[in-house]
C-alpha atoms as a PDB file:
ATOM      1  CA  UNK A   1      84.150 108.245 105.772  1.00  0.00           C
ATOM      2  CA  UNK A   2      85.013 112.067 105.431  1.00  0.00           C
ATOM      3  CA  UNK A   3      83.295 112.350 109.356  1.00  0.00           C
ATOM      4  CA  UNK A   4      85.417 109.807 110.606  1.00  0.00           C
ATOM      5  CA  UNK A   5      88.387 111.485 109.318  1.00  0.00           C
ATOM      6  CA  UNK A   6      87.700 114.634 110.916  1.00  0.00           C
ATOM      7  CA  UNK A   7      86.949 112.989 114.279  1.00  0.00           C
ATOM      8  CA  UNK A   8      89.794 111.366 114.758  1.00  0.00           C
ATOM      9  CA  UNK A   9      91.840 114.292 113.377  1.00  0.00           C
ATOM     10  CA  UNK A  10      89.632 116.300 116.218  1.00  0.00           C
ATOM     11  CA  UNK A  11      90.571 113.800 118.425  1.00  0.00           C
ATOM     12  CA  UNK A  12      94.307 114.557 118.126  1.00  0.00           C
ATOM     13  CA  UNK A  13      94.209 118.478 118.123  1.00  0.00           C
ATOM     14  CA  UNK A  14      92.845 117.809 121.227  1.00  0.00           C
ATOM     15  CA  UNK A  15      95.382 115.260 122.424  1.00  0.00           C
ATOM     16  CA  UNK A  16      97.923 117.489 121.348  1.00  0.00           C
ATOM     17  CA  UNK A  17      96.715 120.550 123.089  1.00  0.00           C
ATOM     18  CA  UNK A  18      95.783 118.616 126.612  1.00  0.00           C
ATOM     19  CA  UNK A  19      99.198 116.629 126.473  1.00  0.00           C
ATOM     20  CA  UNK A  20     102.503 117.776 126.362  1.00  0.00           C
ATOM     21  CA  UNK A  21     104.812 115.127 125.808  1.00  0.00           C
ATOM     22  CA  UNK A  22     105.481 113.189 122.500  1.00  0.00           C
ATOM     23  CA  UNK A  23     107.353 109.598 122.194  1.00  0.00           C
ATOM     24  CA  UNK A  24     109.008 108.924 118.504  1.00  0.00           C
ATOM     25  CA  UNK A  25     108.404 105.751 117.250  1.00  0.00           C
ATOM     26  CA  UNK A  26     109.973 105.066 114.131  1.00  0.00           C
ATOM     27  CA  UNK A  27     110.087 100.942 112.960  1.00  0.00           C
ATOM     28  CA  UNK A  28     110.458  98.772 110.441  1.00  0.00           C
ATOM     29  CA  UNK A  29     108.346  95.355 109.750  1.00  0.00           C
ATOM     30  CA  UNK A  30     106.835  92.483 107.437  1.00  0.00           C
ATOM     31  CA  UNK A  31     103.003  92.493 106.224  1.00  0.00           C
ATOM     32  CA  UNK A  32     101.203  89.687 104.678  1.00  0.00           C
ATOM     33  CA  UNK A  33      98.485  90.871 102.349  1.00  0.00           C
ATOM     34  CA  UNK A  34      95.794  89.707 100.162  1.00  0.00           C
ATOM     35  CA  UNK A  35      93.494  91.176  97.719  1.00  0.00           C
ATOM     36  CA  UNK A  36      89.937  89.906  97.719  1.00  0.00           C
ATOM     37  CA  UNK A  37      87.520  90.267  94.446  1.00  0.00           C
ATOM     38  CA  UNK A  38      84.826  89.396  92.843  1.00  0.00           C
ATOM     39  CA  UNK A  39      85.838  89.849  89.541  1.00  0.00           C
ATOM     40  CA  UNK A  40      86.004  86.912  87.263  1.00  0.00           C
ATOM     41  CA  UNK A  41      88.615  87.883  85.109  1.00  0.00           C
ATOM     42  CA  UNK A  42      90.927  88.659  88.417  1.00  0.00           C
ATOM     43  CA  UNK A  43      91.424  86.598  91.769  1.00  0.00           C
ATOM     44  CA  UNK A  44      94.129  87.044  94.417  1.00  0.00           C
ATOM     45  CA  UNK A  45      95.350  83.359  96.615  1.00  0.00           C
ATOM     46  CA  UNK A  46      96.995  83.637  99.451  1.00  0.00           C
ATOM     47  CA  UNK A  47      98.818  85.789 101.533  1.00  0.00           C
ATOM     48  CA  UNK A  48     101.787  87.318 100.308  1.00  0.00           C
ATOM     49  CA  UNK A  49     105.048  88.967 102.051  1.00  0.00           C
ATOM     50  CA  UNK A  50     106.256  92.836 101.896  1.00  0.00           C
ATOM     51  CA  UNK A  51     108.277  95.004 104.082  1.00  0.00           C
ATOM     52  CA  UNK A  52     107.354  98.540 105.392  1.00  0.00           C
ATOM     53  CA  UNK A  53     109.402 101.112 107.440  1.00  0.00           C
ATOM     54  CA  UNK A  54     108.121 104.508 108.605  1.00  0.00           C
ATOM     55  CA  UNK A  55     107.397 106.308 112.111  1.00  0.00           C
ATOM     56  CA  UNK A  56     104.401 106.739 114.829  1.00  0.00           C
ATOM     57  CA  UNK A  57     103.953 109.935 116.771  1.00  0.00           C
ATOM     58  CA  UNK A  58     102.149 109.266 120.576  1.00  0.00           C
ATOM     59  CA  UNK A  59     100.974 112.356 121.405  1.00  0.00           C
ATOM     60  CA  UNK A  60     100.514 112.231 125.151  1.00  0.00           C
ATOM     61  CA  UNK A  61     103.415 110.200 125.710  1.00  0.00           C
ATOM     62  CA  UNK A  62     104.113 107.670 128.369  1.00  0.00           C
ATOM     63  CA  UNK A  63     102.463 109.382 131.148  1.00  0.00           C
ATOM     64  CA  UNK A  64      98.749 109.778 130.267  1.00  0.00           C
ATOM     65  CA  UNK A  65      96.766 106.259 129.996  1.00  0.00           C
ATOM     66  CA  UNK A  66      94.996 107.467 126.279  1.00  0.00           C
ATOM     67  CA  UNK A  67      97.296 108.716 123.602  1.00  0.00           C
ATOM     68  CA  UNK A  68      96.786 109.806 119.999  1.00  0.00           C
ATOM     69  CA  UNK A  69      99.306 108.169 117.493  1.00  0.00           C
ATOM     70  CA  UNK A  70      99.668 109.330 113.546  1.00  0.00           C
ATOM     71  CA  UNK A  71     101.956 107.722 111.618  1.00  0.00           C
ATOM     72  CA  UNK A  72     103.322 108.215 108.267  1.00  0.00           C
ATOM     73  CA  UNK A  73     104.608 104.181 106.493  1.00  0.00           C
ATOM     74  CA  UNK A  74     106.062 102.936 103.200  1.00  0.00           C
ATOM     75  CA  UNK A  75     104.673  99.628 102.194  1.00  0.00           C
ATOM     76  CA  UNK A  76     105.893  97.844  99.762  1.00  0.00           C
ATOM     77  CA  UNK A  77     103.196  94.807  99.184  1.00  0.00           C
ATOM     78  CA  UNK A  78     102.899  91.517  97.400  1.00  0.00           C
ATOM     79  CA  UNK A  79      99.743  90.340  95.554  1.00  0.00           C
ATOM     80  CA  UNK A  80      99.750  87.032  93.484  1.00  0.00           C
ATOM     81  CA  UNK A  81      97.376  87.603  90.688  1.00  0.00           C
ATOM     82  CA  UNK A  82      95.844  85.487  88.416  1.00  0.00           C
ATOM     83  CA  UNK A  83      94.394  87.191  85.389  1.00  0.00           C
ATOM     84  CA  UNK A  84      92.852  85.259  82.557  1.00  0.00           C
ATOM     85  CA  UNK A  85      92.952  86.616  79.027  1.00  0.00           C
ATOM     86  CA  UNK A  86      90.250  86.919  76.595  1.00  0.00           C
ATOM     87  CA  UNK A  87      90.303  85.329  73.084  1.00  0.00           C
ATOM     88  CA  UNK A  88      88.448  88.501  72.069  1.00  0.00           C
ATOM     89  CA  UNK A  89      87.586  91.192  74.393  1.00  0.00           C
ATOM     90  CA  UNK A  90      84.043  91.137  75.745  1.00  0.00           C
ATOM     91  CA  UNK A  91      83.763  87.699  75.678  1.00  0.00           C
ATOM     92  CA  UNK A  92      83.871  84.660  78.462  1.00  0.00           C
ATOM     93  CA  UNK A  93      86.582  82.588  76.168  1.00  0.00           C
ATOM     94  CA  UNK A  94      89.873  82.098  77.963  1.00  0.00           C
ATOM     95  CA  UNK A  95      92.824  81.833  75.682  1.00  0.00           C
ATOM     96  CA  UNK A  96      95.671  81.781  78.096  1.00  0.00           C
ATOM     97  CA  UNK A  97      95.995  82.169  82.324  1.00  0.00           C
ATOM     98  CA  UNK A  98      98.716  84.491  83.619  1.00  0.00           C
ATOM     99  CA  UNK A  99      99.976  84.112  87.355  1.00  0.00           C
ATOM    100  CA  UNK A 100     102.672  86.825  88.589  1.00  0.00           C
ATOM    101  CA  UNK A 101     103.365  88.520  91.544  1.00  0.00           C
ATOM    102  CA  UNK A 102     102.752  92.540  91.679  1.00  0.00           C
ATOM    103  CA  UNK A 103     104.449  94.392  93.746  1.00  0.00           C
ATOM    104  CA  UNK A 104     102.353  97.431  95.073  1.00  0.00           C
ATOM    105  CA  UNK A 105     104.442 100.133  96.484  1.00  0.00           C
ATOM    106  CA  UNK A 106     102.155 102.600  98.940  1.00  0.00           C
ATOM    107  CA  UNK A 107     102.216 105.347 101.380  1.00  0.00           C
ATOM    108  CA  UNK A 108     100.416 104.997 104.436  1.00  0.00           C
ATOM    109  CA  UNK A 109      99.491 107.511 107.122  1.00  0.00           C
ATOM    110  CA  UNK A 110      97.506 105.576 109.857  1.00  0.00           C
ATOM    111  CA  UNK A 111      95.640 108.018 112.319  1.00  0.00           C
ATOM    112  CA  UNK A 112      94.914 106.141 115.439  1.00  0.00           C
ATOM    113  CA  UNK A 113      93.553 106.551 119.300  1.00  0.00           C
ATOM    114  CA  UNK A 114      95.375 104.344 121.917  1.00  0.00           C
ATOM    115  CA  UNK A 115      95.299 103.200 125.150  1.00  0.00           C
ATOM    116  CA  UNK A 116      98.120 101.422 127.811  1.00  0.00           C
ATOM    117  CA  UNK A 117      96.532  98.587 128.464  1.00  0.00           C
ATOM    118  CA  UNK A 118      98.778  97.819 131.807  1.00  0.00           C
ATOM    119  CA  UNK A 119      99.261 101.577 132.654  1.00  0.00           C
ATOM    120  CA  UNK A 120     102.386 103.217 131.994  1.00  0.00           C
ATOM    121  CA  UNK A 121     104.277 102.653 135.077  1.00  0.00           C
ATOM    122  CA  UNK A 122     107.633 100.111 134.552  1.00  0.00           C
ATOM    123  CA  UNK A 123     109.716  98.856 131.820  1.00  0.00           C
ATOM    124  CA  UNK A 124     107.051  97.504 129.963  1.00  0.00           C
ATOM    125  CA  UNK A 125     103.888  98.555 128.365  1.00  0.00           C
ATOM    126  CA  UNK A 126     100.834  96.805 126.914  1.00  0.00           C
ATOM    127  CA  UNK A 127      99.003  98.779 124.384  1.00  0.00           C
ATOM    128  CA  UNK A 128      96.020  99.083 122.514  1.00  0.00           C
ATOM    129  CA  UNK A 129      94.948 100.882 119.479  1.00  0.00           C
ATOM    130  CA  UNK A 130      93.132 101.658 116.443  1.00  0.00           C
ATOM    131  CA  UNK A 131      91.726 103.913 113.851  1.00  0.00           C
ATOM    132  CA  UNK A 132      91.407 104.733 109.936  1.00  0.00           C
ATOM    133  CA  UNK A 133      94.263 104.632 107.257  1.00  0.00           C
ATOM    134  CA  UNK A 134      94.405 106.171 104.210  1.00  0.00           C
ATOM    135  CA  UNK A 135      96.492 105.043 101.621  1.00  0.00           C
ATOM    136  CA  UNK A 136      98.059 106.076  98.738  1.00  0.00           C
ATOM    137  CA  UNK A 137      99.329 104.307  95.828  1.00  0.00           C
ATOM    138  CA  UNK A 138     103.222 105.600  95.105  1.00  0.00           C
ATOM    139  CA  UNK A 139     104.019 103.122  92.092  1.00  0.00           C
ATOM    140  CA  UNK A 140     103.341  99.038  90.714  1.00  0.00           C
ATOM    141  CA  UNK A 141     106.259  97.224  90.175  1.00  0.00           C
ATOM    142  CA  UNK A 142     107.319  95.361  86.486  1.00  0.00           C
ATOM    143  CA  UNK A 143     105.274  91.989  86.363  1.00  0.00           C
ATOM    144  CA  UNK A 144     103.930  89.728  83.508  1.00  0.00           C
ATOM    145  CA  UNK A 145     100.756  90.673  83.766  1.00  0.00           C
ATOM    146  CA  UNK A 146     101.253  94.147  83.019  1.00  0.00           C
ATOM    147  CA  UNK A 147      99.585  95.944  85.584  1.00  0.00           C
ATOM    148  CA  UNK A 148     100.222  99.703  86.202  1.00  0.00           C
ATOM    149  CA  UNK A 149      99.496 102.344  88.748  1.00  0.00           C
ATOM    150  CA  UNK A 150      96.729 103.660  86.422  1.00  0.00           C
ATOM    151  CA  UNK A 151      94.941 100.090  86.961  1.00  0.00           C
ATOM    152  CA  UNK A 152      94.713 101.258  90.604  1.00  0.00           C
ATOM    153  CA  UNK A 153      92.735 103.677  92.608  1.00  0.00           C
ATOM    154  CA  UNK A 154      95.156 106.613  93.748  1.00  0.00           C
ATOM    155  CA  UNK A 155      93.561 106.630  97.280  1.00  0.00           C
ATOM    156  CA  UNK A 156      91.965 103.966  99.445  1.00  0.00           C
ATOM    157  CA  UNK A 157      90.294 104.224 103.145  1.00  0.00           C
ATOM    158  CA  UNK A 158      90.940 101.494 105.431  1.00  0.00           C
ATOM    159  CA  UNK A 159      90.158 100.493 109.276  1.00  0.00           C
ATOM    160  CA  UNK A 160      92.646  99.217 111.425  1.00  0.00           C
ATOM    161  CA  UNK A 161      93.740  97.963 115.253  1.00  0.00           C
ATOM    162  CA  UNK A 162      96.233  96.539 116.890  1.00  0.00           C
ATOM    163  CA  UNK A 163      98.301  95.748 120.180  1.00  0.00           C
ATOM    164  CA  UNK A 164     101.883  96.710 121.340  1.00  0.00           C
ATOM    165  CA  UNK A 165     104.760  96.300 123.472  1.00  0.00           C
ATOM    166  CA  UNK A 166     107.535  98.498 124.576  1.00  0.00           C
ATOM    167  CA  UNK A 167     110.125  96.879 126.071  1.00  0.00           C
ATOM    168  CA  UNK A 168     111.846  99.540 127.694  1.00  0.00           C
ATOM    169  CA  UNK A 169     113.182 101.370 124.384  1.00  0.00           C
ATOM    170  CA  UNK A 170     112.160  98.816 121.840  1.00  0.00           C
ATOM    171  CA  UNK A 171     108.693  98.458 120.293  1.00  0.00           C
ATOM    172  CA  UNK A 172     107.202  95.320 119.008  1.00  0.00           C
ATOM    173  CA  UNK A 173     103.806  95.727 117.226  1.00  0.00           C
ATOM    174  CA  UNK A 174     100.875  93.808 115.495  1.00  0.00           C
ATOM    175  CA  UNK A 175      98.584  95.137 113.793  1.00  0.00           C
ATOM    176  CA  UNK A 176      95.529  93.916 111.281  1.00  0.00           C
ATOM    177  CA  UNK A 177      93.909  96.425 108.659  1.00  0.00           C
ATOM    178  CA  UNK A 178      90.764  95.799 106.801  1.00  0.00           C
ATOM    179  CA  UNK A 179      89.709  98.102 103.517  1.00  0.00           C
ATOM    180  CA  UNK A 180      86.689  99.594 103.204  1.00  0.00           C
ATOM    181  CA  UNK A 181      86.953 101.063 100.075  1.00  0.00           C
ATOM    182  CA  UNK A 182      88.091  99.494  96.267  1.00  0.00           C
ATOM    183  CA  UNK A 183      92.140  99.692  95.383  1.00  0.00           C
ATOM    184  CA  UNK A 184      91.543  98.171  92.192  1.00  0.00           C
ATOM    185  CA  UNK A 185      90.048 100.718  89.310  1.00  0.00           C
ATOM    186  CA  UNK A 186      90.217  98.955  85.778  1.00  0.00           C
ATOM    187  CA  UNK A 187      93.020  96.656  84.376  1.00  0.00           C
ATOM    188  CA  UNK A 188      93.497  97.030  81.025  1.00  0.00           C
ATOM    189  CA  UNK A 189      95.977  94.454  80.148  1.00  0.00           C
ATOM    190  CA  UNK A 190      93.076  91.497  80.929  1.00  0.00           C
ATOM    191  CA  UNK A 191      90.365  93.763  79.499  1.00  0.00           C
ATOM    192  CA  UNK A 192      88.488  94.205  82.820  1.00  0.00           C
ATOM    193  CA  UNK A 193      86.531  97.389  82.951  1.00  0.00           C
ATOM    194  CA  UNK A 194      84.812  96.377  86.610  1.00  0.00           C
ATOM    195  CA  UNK A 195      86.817  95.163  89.082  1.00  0.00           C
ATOM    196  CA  UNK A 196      86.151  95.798  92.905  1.00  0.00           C
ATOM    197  CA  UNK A 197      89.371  94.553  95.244  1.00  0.00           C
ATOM    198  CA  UNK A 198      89.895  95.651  98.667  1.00  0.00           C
ATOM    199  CA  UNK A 199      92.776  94.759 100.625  1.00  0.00           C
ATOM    200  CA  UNK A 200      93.071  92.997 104.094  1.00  0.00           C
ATOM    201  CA  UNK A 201      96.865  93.266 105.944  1.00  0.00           C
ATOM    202  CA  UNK A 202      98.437  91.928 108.666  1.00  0.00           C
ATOM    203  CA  UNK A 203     101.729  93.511 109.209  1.00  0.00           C
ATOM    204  CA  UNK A 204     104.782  92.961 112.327  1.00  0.00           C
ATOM    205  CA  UNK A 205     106.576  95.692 113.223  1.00  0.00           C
ATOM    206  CA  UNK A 206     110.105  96.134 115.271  1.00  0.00           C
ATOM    207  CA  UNK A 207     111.303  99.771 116.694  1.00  0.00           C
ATOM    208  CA  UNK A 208     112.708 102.104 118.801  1.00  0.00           C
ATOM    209  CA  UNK A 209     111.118 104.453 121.052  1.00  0.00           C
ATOM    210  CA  UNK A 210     112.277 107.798 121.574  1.00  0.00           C
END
């Protein structure tokens, strides 16, 4: 994962010292997430709404076809868990089942390579992109179940892509992220010790560019 990193970061030195121009690109959106695991004191259903606001730097602009784009983004995500608790720790017996929404609150800084799909001549541009995001976990909001940001791993890797518009000077994004490494750690309050979760995201985003 650490190679990929460094490519992509490569990657963008060298967009940055090849391309002059940079286009500002800050937005604000809605993602729908969901935590998948195989733990059986733990499951996630269904997608759940958050918001998110932050900024994309395209380093090459609107005048080279390829472009490198970082990005720094808060998230603020919704999981609905379900967390059953044990009659006596270390045991299958179920005494009571919990359901509560936890709010995950995340900073994101997405490192991706794009492309204009339909050039960048006119008022409006088609693009293409993707790359790896690593995440880090900020805070867990107040729930019933009593999860904290100690039940959760303080950094996560993830892959994601996506497509764009610019319409002139707005931006209207879509983009789809898949993890590839655990966010969950160990949950105390439903005496699970072994949880693996990973998080899949599909997030709409509406912005300005500058």
């Amino acid at each position: 994962m650490k190679k990929l990193f460094f490519l992509f970061v490569c990657l963008g030195i060298l967009s940055y010292h090849t391309q002059a121009q940079v286009v500002f690109n800050p937005k604000i959106g809605v993602n729908f997430s969901q935590i998948t695991s195989e733990s059986i004191n733990l499951s996630e259903e269904g997608l759940k709404a958050g918001l998110n606001a932050g900024i994309d730097l395209r380093f090459g602009g609107t005048d080279n076809i390829v472009f490198f784009q970082p990005g720094l983004h808060y998230y603020n995500i919704g999981s609905n868990f379900k967390a059953g608790i044990e009659d006596e720790p270390g045991t299958d017996d179920i005494e009571t089942e919990i359901e509560d929404i936890v709010t995950v609150h995340s900073l994101k800084i997405p490192l991706n390579i794009g492309v204009y799909l339909t050039g960048t001549d006119g008022p409006v541009h088609v693009r293409l992109s993707g790359g790896v995001v690593p995440t880090f976990i900020l805070g867990v909001g107040d729930s019933d179940i009593e999860v904290s940001s100690d039940d959760f791993t303080s950094a996560s890797w993830g892959l994601n892509g996506g497509l764009g518009f610019d319409f002139s000077v707005v931006s209207l994004d879509f983009n789809y992220e898949h993890g590839l490494s655990d966010v969950l750690d160990e949950v105390e309050a439903i005496n699970a010790t072994e949880i693996n979760g990973r998080n899949r995201m599909f997030t709409v985003s509406l912005g300005v560019v500058l």
